[in-house]
Protein backbone atom coordinates (compact mmCIF):
# COMPACT_ATOMS: atom_id res chain seq x y z
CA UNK A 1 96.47 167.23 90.40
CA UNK A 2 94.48 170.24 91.93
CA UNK A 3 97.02 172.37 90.72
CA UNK A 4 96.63 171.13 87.27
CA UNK A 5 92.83 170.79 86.96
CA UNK A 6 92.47 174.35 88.24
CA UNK A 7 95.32 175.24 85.18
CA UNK A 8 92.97 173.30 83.08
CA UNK A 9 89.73 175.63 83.96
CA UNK A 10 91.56 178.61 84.08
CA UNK A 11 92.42 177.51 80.16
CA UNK A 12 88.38 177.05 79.73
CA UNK A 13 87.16 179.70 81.07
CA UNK A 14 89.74 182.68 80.16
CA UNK A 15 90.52 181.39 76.30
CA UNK A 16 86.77 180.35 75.81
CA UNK A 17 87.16 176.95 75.07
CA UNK A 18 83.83 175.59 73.53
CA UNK A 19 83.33 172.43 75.26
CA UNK A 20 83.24 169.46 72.41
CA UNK A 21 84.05 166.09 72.73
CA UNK A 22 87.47 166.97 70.84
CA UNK A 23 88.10 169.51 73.72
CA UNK A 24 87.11 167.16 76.28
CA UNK A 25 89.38 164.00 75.19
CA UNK A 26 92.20 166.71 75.37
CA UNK A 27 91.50 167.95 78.65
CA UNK A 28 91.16 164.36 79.85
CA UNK A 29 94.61 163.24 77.85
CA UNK A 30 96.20 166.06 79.72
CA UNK A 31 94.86 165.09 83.22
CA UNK A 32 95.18 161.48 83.23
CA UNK A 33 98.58 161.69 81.40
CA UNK A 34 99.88 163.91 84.38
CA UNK A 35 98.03 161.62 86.87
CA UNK A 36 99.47 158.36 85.13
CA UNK A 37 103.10 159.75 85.38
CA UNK A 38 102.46 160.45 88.98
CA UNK A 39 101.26 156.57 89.24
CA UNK A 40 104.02 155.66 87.06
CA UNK A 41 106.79 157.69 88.95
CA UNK A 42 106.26 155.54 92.52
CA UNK A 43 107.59 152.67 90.28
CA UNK A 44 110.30 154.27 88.43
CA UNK A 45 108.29 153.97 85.12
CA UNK A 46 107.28 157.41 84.47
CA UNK A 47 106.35 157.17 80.59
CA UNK A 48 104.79 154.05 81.24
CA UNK A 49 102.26 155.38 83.57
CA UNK A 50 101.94 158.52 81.75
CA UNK A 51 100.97 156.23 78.96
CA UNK A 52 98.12 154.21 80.67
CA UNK A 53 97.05 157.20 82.34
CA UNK A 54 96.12 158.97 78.70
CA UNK A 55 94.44 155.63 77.86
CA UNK A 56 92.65 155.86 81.19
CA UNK A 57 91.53 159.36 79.80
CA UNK A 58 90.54 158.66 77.04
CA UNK A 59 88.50 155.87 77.49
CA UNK A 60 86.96 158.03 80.36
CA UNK A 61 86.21 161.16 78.31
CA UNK A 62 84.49 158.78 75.26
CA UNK A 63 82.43 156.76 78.00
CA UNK A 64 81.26 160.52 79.38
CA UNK A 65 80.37 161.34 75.56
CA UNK A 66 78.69 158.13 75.14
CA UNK A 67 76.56 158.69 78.49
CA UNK A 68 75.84 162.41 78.21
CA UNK A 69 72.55 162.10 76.32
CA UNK A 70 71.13 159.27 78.74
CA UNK A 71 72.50 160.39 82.38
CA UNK A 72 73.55 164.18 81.68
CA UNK A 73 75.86 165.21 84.13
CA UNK A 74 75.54 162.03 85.92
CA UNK A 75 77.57 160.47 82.94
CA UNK A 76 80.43 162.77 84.60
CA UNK A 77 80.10 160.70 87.69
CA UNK A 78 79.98 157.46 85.80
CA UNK A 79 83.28 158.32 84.05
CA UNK A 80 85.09 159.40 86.91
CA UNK A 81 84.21 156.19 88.72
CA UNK A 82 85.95 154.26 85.96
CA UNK A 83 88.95 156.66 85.45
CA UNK A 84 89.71 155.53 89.15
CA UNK A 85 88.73 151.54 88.47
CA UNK A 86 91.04 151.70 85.40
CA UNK A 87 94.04 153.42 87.06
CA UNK A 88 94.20 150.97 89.66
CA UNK A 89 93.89 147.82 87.04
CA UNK A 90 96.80 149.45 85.33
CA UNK A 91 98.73 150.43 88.68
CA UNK A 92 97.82 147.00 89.59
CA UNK A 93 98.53 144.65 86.80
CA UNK A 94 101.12 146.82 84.92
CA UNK A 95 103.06 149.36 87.13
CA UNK A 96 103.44 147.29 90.55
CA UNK A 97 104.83 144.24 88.53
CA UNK A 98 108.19 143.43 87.43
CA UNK A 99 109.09 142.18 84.46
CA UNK A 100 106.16 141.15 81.78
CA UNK A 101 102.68 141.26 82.24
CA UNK A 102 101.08 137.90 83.35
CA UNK A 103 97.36 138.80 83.79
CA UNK A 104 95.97 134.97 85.11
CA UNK A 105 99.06 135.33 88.01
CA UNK A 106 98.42 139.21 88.78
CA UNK A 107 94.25 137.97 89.13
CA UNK A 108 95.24 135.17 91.55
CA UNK A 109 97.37 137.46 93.59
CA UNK A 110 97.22 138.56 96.86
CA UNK A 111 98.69 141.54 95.71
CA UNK A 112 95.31 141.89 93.38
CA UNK A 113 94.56 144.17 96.02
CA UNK A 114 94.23 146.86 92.90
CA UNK A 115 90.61 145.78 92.93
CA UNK A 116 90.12 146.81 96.53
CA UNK A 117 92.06 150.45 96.16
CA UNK A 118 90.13 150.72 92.55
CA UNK A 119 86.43 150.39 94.14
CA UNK A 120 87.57 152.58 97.37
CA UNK A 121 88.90 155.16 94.76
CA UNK A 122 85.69 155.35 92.79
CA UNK A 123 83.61 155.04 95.77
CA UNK A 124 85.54 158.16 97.93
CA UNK A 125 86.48 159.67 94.74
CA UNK A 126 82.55 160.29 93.74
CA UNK A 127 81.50 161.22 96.73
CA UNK A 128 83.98 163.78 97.32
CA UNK A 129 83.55 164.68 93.01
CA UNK A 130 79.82 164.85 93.79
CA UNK A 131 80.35 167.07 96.82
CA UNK A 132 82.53 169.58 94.28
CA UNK A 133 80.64 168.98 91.52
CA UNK A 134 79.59 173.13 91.25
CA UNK A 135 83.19 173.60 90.58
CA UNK A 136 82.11 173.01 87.16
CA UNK A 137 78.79 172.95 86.32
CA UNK A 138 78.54 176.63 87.60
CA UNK A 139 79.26 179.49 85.32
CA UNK A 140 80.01 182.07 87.08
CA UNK A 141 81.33 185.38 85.27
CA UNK A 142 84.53 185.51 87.46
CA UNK A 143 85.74 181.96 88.32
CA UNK A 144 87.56 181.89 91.76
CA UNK A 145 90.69 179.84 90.86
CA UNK A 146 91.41 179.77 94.64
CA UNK A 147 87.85 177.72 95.61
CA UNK A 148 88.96 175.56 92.11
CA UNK A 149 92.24 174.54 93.67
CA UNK A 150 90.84 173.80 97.11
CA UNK A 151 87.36 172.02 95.59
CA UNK A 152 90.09 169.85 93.33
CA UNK A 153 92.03 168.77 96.09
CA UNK A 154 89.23 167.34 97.58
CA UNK A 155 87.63 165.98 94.92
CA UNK A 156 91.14 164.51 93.80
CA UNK A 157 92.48 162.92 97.28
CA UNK A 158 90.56 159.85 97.88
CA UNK A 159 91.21 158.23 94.82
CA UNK A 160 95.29 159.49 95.26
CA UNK A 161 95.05 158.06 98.43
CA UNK A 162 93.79 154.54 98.14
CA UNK A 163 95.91 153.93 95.39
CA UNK A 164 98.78 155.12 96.46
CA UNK A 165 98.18 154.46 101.05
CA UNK A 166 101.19 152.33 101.88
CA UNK A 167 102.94 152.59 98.62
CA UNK A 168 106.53 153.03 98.53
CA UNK A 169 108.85 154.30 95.56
């Protein structure tokens, strides 16, 4: 993911993408799409994932749009909180199960530990965000694509990790 959100700035920075909401849902399609698959993969259901990860992104680019003018770039923080809550729900509910859906038996669960790994992965995952978060609000004249990768692995991990600790393909 790193890798990928540091392909993703070097795309807004060095082809001057204007940042709109259009440009935004995009970048967050691509991300959570790749993310998704990843999620999707450790259950042998690669498109699926891939699938709720762009609805994951989605959802998470139009809550930052819809936040922007209230919390500024705290709306950033609020969206990547629920990118993490909403991956786990779907890892949860929908990639971890066999067969159909059955939301009232996934709920009752003791394998509803999705809600646990969600809230760890939005908890960790902001901090660490937070603690990157110059990565991109600065604009600097000569991004360092280096400090990008390193700053997105960290900001990246937790959430990877507590949905994924433990997991086996």
């Amino acid at each position: 993911m790193a890798l990928v959100t540091t392909a993703g700035d070097y795309v807004w920075f060095e082809f001057g993408v204007r940042h709109t909401p259009l440009a935004g849902i995009l970048h967050g399609i691509v991300l959570m799409g790749v993310l998704g698959a990843f999620l999707g993969s450790l259950s042998r259901r690669i498109a699926l994932g891939a699938i709720g990860g762009v609805a994951a992104g989605v959802i998470g680019a139009l809550t930052f749009y819809a936040l922007w003018r209230v919390l500024g770039w705290g709306a950033m923080f609020a969206s990547w909180s629920l990118l993490w809550l909403l991956l786990a729900a779907f890892d949860g509910l929908v990639l971890r199960r066999p067969g159909v859906l059955n939301l009232r038996a996934s709920m009752a669960s003791a394998r509803s530990s999705w809600v646990v790994r969600g809230l760890i992965a939005a908890i960790a995952g902001g901090i660490a965000f937070y603690a990157v978060s110059g990565v991109w609000t600065s604009r600097g004249e000569h991004p360092n694509y280096g400090w990008h990768f390193v700053a997105w692995l960290i900001a990246w991990w937790p959430g990877l990790a507590a949905l994924t600790f433990g997991r086996r393909p």
